[in-house]
N, C-alpha and C. Protein backbone atom coordinates (compact mmCIF):
# COMPACT_ATOMS: atom_id res chain seq x y z
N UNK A 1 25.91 40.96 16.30
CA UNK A 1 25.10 40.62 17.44
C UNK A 1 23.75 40.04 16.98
N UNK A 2 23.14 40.38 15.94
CA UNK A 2 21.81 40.49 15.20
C UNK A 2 21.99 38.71 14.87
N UNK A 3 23.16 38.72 14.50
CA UNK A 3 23.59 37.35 13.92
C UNK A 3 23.58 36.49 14.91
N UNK A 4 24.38 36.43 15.72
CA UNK A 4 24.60 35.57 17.01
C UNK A 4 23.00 35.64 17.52
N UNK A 5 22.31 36.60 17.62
CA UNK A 5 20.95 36.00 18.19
C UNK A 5 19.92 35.00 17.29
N UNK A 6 20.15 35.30 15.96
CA UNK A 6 19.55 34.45 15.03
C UNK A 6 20.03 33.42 14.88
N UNK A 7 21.26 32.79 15.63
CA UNK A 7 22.30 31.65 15.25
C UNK A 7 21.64 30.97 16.65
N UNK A 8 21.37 31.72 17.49
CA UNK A 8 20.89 31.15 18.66
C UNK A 8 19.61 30.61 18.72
N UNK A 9 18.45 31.24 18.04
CA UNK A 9 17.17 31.12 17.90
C UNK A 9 17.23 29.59 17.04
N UNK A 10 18.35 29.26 16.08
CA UNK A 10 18.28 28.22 15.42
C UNK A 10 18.44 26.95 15.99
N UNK A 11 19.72 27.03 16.83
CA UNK A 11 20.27 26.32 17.40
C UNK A 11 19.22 25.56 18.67
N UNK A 12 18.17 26.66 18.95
CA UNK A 12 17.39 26.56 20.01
C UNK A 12 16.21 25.46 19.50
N UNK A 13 15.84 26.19 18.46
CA UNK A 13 14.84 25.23 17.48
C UNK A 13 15.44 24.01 17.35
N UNK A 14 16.57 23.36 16.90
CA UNK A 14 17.16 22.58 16.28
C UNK A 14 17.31 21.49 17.72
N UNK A 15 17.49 21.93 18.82
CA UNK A 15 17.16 21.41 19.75
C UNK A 15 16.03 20.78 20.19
N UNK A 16 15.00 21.43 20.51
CA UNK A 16 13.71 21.25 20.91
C UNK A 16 12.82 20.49 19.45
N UNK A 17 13.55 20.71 18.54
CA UNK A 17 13.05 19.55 17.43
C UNK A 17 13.45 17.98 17.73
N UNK A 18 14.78 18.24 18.03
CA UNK A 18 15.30 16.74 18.30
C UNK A 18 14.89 16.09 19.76
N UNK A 19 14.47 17.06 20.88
CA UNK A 19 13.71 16.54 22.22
C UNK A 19 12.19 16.34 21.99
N UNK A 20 11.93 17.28 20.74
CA UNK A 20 10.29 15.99 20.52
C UNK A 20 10.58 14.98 19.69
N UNK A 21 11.71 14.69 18.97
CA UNK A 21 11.60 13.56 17.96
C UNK A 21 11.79 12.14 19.07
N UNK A 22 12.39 12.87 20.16
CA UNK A 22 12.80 11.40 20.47
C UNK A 22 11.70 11.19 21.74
N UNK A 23 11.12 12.39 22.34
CA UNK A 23 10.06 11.88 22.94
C UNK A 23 9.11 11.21 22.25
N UNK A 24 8.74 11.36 20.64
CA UNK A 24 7.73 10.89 20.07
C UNK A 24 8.25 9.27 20.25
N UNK A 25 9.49 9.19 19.93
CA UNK A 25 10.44 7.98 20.29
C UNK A 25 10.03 7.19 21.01
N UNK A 26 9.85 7.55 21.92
CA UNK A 26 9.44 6.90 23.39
C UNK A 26 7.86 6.80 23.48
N UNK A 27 7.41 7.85 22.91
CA UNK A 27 6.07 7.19 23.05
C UNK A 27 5.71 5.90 22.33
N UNK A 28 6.30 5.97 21.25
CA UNK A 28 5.92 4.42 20.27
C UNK A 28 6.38 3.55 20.56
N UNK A 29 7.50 3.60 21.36
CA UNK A 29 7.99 2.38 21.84
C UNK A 29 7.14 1.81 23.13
N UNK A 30 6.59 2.99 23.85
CA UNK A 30 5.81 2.75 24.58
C UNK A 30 4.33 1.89 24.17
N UNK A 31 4.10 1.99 23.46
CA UNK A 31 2.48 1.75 22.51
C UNK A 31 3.06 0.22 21.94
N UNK A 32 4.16 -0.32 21.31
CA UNK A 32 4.57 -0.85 20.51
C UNK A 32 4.86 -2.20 21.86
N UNK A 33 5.54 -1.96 22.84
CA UNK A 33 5.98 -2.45 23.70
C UNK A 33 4.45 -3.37 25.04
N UNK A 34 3.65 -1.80 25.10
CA UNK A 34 2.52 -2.95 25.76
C UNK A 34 1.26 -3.39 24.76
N UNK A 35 1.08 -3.04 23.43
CA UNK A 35 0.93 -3.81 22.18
C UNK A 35 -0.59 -4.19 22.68
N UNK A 36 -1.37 -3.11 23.00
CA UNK A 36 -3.17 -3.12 23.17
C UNK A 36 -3.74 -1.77 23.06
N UNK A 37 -4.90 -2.35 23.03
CA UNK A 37 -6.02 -1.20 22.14
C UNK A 37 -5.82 0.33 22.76
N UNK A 38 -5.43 -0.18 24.23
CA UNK A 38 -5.19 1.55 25.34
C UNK A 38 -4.01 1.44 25.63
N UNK A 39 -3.06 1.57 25.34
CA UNK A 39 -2.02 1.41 26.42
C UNK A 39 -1.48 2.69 26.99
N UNK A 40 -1.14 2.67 28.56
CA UNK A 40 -0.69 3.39 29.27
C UNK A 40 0.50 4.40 28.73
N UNK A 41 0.09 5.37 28.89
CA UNK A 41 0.81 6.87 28.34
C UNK A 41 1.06 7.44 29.65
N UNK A 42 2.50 8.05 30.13
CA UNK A 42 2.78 9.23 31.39
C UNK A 42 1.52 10.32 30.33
N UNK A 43 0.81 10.83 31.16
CA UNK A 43 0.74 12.41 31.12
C UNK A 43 1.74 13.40 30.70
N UNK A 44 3.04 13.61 31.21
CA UNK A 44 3.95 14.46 30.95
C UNK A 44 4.34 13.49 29.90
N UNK A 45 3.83 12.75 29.50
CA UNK A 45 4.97 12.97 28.37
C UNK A 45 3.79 13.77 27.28
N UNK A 46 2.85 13.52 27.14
CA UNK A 46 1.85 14.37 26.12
C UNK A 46 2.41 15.85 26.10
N UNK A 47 2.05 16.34 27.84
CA UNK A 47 2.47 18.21 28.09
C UNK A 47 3.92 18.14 27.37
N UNK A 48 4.55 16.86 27.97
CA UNK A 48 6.41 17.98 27.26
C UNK A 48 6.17 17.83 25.82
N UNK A 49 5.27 17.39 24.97
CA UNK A 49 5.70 17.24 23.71
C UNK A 49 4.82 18.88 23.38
N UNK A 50 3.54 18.71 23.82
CA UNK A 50 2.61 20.11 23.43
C UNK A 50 3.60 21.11 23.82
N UNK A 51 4.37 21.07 25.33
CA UNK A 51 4.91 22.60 25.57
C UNK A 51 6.27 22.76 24.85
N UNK A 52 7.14 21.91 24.09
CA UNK A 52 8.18 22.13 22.87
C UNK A 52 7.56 22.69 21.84
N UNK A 53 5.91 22.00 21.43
CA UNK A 53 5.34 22.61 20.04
C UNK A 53 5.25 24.61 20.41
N UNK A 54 4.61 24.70 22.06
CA UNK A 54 4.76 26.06 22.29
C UNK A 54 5.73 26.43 22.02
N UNK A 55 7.39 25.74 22.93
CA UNK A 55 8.59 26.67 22.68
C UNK A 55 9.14 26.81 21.02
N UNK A 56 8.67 25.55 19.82
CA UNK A 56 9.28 25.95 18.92
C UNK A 56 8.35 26.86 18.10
N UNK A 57 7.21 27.38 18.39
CA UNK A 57 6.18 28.35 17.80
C UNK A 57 6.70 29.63 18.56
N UNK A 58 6.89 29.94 19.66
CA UNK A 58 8.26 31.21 19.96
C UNK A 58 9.37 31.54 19.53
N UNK A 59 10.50 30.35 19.49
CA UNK A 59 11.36 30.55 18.77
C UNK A 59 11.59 30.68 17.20
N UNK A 60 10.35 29.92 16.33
CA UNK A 60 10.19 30.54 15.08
C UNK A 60 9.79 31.73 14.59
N UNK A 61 8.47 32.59 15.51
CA UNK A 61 8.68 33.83 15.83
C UNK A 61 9.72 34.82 15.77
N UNK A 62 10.56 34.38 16.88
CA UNK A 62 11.49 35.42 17.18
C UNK A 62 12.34 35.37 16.26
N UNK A 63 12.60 34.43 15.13
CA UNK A 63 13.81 34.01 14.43
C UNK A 63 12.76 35.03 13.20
N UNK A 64 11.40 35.11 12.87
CA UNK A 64 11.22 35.53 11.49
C UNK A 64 11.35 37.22 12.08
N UNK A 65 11.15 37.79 13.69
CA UNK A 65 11.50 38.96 13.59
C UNK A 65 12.46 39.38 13.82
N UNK A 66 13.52 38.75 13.94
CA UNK A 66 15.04 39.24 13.67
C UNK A 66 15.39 39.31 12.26
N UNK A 67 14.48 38.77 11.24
CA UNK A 67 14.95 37.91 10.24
C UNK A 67 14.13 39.68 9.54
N UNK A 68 12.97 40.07 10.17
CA UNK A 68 12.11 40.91 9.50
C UNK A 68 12.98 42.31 10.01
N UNK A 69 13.56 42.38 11.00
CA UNK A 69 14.32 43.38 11.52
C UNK A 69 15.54 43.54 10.53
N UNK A 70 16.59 42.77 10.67
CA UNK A 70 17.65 42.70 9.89
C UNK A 70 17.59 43.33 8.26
N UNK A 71 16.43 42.86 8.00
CA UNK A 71 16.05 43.43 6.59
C UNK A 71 15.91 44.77 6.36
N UNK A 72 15.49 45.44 7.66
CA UNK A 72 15.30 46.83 7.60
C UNK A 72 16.42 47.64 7.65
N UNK A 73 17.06 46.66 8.15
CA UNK A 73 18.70 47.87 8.66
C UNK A 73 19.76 48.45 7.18
């Protein structure tokens, strides 16, 4: 069970890594595309990238105290 939750915590990370890589994606294409000194950025897209950096700073958490738990058993 210990396992399956740590397989999950990874899987979770491994996710939310690849939904900021490709939002970063989009932002440069965005920047690249209207090609001036300011160019227009959504708002959400800044928050969804900051609130993945939150969710993958939880889920690395929880993965080093399963990881710190497991050790004890």
């Amino acid at each position: 069970m210990l396992a399956a939750a740590q397989a999950s915590t990874a899987d979770g990370r491994a996710h939310l890594e690849r939904a900021k890589a490709l939002l970063e994606d989009a932002t440069r294409a965005i920047v690249e595309a209207q090609a001036k000194a300011n160019p227009w950025l959504p708002p959400q897209l800044a928050q969804a990238i900051e609130q993945i950096d939150v969710q993958l700073g939880k889920l690395t958490a929880a993965g080093e105290l399963l990881t710190a738990y497991q050790s004890r058993l």
